[in-house]
C-alpha atoms as a PDB file:
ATOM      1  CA  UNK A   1     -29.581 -19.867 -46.062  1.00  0.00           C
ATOM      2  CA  UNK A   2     -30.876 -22.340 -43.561  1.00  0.00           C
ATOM      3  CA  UNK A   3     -33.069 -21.305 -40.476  1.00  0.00           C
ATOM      4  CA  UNK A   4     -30.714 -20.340 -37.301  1.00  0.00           C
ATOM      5  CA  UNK A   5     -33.443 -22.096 -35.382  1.00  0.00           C
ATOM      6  CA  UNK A   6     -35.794 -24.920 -35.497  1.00  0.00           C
ATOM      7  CA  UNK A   7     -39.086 -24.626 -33.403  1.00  0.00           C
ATOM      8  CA  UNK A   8     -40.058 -29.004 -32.684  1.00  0.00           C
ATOM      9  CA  UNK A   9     -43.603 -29.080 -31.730  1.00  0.00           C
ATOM     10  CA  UNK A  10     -44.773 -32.644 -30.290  1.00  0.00           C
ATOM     11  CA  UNK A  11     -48.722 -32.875 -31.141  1.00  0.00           C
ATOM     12  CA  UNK A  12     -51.309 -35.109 -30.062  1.00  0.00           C
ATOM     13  CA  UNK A  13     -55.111 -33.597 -30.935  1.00  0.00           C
ATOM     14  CA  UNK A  14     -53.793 -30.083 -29.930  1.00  0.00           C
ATOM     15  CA  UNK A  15     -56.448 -28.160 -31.953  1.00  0.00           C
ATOM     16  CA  UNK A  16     -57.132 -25.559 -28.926  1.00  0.00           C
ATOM     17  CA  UNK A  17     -53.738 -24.866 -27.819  1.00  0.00           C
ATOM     18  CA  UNK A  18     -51.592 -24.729 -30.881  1.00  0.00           C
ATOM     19  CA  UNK A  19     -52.732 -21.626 -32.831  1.00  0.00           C
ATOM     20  CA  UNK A  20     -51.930 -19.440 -30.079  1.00  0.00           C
ATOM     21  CA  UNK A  21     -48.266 -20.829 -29.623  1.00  0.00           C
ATOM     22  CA  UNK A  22     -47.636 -20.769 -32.919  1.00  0.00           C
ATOM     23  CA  UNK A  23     -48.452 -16.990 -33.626  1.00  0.00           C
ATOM     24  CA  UNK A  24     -46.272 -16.618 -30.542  1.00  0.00           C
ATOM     25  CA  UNK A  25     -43.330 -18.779 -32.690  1.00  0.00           C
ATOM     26  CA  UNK A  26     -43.996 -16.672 -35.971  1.00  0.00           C
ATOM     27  CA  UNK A  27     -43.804 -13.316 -34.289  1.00  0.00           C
ATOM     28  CA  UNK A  28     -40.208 -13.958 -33.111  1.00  0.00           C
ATOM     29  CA  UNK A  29     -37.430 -11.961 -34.768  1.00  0.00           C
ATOM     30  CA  UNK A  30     -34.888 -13.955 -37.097  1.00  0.00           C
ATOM     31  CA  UNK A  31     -34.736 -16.930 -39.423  1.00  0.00           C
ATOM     32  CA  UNK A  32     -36.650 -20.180 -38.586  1.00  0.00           C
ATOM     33  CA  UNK A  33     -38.691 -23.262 -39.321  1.00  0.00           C
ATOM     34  CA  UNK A  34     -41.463 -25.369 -37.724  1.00  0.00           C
ATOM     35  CA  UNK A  35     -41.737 -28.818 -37.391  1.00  0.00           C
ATOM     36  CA  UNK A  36     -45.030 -30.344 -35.972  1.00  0.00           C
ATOM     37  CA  UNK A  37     -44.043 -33.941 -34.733  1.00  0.00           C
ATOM     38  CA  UNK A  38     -47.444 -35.402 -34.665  1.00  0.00           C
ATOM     39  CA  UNK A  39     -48.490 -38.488 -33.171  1.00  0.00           C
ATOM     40  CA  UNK A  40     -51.796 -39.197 -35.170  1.00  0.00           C
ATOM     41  CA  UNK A  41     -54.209 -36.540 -34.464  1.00  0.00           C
ATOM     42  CA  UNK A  42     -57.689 -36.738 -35.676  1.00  0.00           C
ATOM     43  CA  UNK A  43     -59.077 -33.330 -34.779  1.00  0.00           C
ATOM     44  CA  UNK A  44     -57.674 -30.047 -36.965  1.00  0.00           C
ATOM     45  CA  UNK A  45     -54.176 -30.083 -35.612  1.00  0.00           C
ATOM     46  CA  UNK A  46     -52.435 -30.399 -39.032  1.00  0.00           C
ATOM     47  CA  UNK A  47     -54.947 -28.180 -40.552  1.00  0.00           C
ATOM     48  CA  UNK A  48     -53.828 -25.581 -38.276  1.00  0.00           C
ATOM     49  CA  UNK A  49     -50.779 -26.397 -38.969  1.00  0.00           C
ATOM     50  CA  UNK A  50     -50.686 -26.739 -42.624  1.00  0.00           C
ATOM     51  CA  UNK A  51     -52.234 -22.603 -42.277  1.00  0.00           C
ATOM     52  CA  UNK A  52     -49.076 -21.456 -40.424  1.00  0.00           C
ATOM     53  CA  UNK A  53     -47.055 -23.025 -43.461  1.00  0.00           C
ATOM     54  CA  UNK A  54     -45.036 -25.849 -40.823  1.00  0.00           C
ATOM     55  CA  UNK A  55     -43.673 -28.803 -41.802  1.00  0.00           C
ATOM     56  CA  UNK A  56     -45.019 -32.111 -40.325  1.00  0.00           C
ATOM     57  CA  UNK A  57     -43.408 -34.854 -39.520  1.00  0.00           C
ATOM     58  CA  UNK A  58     -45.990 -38.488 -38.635  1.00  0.00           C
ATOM     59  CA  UNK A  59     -44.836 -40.825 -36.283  1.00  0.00           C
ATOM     60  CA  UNK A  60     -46.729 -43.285 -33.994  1.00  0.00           C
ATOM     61  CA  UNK A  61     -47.457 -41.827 -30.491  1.00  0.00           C
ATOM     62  CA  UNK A  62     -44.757 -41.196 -28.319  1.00  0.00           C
ATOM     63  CA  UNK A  63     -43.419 -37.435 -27.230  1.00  0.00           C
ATOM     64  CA  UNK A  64     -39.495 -38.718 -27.449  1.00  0.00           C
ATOM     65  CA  UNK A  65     -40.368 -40.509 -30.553  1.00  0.00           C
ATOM     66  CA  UNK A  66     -42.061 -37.693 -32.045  1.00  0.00           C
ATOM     67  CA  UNK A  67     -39.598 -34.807 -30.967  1.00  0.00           C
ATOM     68  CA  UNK A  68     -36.884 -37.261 -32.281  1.00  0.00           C
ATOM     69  CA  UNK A  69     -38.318 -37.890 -35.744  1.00  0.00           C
ATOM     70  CA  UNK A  70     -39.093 -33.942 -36.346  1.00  0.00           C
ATOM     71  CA  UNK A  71     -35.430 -33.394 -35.508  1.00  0.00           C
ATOM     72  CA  UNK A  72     -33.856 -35.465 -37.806  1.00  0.00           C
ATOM     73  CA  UNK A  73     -35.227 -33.391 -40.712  1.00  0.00           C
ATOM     74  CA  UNK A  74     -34.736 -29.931 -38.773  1.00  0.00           C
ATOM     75  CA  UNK A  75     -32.287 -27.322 -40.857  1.00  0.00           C
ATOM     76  CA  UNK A  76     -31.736 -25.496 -37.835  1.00  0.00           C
ATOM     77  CA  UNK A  77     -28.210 -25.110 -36.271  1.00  0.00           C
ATOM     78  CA  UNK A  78     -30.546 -24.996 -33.231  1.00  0.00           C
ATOM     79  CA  UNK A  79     -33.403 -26.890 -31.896  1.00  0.00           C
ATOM     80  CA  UNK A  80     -36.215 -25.467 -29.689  1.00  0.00           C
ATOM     81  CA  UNK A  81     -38.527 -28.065 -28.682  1.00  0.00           C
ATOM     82  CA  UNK A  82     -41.516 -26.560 -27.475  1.00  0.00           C
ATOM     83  CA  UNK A  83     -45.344 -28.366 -26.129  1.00  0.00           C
ATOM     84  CA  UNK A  84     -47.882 -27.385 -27.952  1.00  0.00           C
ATOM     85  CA  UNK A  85     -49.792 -25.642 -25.259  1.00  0.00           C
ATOM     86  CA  UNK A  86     -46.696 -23.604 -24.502  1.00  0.00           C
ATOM     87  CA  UNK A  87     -46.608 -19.645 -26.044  1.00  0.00           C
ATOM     88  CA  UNK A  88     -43.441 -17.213 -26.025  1.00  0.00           C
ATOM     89  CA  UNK A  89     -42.699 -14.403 -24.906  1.00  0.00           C
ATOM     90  CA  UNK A  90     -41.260 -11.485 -27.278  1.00  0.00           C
ATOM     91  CA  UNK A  91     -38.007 -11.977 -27.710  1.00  0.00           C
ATOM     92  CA  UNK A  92     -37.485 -15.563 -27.139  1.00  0.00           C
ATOM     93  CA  UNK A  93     -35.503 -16.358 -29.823  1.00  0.00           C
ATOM     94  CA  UNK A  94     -32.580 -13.733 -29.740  1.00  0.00           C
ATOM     95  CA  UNK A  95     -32.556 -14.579 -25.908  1.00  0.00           C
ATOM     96  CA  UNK A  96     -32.157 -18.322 -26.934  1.00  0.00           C
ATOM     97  CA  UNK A  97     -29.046 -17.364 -29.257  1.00  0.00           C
ATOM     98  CA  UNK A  98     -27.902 -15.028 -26.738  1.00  0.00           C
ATOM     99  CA  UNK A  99     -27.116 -17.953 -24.655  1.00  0.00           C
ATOM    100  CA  UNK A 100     -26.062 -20.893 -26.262  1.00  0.00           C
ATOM    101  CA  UNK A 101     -23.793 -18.288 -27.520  1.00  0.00           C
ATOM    102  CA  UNK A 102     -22.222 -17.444 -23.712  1.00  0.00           C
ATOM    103  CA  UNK A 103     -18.877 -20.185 -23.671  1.00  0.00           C
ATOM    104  CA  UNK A 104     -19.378 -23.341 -22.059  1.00  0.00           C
ATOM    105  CA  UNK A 105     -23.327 -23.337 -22.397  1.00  0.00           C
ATOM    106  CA  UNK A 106     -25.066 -26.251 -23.848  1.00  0.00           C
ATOM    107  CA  UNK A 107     -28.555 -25.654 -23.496  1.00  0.00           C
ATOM    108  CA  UNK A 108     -31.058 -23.758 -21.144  1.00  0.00           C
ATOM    109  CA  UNK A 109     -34.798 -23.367 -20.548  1.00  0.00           C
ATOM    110  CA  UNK A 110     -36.874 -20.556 -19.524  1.00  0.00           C
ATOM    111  CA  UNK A 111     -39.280 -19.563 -16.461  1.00  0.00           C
ATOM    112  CA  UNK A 112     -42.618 -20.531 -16.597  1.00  0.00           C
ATOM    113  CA  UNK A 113     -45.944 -19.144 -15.584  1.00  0.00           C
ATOM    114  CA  UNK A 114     -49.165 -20.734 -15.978  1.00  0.00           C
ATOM    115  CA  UNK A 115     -52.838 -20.162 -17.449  1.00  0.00           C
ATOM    116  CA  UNK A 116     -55.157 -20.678 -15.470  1.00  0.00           C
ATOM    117  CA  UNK A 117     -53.120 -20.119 -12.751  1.00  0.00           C
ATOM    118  CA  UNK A 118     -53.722 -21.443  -8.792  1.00  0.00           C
ATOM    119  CA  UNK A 119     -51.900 -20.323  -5.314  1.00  0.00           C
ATOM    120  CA  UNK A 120     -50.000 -23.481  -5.607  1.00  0.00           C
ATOM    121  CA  UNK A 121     -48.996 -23.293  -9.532  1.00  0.00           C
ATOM    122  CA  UNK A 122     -47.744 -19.542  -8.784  1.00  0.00           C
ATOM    123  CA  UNK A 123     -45.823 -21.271  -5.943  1.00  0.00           C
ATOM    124  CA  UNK A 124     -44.214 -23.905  -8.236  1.00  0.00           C
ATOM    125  CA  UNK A 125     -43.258 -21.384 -10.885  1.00  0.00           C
ATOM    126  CA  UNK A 126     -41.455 -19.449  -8.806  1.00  0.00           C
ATOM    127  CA  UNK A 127     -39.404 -22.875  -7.837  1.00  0.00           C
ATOM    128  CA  UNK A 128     -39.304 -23.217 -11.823  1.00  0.00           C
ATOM    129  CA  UNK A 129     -37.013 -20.045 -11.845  1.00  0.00           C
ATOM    130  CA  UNK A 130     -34.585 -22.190 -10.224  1.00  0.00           C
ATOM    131  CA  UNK A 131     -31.393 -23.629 -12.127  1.00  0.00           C
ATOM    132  CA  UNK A 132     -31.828 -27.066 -10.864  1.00  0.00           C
ATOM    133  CA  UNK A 133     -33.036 -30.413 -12.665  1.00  0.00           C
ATOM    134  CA  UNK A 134     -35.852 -30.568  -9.914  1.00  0.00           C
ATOM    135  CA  UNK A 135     -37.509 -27.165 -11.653  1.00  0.00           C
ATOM    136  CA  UNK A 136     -37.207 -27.573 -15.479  1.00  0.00           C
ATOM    137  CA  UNK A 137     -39.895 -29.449 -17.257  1.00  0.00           C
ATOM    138  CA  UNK A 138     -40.816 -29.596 -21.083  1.00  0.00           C
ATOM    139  CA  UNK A 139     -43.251 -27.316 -20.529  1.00  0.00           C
ATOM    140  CA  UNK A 140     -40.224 -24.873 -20.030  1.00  0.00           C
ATOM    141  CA  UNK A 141     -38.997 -25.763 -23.922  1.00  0.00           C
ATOM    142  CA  UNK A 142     -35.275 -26.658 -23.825  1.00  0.00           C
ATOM    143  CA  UNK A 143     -32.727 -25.509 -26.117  1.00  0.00           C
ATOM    144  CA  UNK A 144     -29.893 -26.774 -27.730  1.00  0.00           C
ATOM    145  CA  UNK A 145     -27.416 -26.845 -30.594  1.00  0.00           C
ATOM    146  CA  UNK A 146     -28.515 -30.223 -33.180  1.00  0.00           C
ATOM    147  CA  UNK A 147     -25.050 -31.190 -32.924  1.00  0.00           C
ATOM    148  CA  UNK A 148     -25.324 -31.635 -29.061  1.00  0.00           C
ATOM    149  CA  UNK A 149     -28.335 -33.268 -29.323  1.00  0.00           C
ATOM    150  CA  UNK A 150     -27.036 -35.763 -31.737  1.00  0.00           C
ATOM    151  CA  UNK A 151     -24.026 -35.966 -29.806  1.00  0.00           C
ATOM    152  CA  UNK A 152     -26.000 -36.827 -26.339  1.00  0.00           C
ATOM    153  CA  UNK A 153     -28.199 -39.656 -28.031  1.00  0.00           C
ATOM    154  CA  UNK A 154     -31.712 -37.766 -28.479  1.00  0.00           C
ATOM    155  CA  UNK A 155     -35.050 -39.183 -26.372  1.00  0.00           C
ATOM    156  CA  UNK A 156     -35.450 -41.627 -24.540  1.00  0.00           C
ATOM    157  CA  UNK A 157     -38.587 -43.408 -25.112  1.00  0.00           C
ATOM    158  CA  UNK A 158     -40.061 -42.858 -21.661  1.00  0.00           C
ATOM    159  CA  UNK A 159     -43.358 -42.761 -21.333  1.00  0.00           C
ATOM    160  CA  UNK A 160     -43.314 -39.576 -19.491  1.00  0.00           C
ATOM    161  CA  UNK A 161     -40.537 -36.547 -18.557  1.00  0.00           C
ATOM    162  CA  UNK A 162     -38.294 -37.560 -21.597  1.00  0.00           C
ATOM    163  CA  UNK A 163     -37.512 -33.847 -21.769  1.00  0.00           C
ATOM    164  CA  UNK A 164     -36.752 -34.150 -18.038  1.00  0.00           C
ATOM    165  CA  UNK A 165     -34.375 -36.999 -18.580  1.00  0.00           C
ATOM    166  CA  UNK A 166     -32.521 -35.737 -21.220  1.00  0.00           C
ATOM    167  CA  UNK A 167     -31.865 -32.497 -19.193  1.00  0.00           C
ATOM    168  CA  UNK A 168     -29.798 -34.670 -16.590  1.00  0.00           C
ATOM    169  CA  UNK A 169     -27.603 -36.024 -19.638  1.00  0.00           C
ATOM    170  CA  UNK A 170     -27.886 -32.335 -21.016  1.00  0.00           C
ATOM    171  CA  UNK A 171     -26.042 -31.254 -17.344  1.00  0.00           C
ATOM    172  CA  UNK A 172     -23.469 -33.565 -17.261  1.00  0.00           C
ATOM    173  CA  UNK A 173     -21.861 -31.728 -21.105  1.00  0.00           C
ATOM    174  CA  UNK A 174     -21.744 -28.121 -19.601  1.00  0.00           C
ATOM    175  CA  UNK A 175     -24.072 -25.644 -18.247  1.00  0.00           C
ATOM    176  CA  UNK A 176     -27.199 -25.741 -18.408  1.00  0.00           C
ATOM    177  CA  UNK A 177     -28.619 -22.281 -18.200  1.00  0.00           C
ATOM    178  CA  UNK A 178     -32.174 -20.676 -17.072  1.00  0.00           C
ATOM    179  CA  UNK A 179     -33.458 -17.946 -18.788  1.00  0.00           C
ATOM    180  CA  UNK A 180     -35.412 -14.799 -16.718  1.00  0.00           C
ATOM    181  CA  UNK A 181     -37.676 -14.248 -19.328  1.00  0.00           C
ATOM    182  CA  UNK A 182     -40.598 -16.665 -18.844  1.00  0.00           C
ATOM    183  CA  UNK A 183     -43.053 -19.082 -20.935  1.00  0.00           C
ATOM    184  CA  UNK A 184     -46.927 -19.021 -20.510  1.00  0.00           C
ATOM    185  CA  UNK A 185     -48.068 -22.921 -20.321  1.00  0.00           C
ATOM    186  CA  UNK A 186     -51.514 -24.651 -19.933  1.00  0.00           C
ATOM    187  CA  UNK A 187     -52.038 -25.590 -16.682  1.00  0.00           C
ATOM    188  CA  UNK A 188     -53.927 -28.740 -17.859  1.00  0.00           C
ATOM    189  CA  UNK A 189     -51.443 -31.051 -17.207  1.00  0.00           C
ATOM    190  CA  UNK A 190     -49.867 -30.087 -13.742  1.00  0.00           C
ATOM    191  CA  UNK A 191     -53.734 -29.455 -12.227  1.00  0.00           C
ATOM    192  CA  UNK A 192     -54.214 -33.229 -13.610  1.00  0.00           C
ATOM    193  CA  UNK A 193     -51.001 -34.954 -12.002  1.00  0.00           C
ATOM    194  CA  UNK A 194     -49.869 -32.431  -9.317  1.00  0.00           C
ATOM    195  CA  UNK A 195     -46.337 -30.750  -9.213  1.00  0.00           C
ATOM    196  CA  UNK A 196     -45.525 -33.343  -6.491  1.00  0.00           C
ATOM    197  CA  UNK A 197     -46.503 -36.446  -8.501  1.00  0.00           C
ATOM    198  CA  UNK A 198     -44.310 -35.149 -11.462  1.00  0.00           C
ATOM    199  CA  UNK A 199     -41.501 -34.635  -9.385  1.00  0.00           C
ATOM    200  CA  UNK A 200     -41.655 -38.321  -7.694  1.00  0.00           C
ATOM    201  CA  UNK A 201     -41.990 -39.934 -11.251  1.00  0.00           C
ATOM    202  CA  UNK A 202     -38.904 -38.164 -12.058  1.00  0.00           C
ATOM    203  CA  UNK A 203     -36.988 -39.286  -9.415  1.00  0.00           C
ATOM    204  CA  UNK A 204     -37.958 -42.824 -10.223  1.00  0.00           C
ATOM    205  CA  UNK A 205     -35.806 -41.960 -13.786  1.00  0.00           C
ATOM    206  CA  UNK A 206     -32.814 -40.826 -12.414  1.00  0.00           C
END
């Protein structure tokens, strides 16, 4: 029987994050698989990998490119794409079947809280809560039936926000649905670029 769910992990050098998300993946309840889409990393990413028994898939750099690649040799009736730096909480995965079960849904994301976390990122998670394009980054995962995604046309090779800018397509097929149970994500990358910087490279996108 094929896994109900496919967990796509983009990786770049992700040796300190990506144990702890993937015990959070493995300790879900029901049937799955995990693909690492890596884009050449050089530190122990795939060794960690290869210990959690996931697949890998090699592509040259590129998050769209990556998460693209990985899907197209996914089982899963469902794919999860997930950062590396991103962990679950318990009970992710029946929530995520829970709602792309509900009629008319076509894929979702969930809240988000950081680590470390600052005034300001506790500010902006709270805004991530929200059911609007603005508020629902990668770092969020996004869900979706494989036959949607196929249908839709998969990544674009941006640069950056790819996940963000296949959300808007995402919208336009149904709804798009938040869940209240929440992710724990890395701060790294929003303390680096600021929530504000992210959000005025996405509107340069649209």
């Amino acid at each position: 029987m094929p896994p109900s769910i496919s967990y796509i992990i983009p990786t770049l050098n992700e040796e300190a994050a990506l144990e702890r998300t993937l015990q959070s993946v493995i300790s879900q309840e029901g049937e799955k698989e995990i693909v690492i889409a890596d884009g050449g990393s050089v530190d122990q990413t795939l060794a960690i990998a290869q210990r959690f028994d996931c697949s890998v898939t090699r592509t040259e750099p590129g998050r769209g490119r990556q998460m693209n690649a990985a899907a197209e040799r996914a089982d899963g009736g469902i794919l999860f794409f997930l950062h590396a730096d991103t962990s679950l909480p318990p009970n992710a995965q029946v929530e995520i079947s829970r709602l792309l079960d509900t009629p008319g849904v076509v894929g979702g994301a969930f809240g988000l809280t950081f680590d470390p976390c600052t005034p300001a990122l506790r500010f902006y998670a709270r805004c991530a809560r929200l059911n609007s394009a603005w508020f629902a980054y990668g770092d969020q995962g996004l869900f979706l039936h494989k036959a949607t995604f196929e249908a839709i046309g998969k990544f674009r090779p941006y640069p950056i926000l790819e996940d963000v800018e296949i959300q808007s397509r995402l919208r336009k097929e149904g709804r798009f649905v938040k869940s209240k149970l929440c992710v724990t994500t890395s701060s790294r990358r929003f303390l680096k670029r600021g929530p504000l910087k992210l959000a005025r490279a996405y509107s340069q996108i649209r």
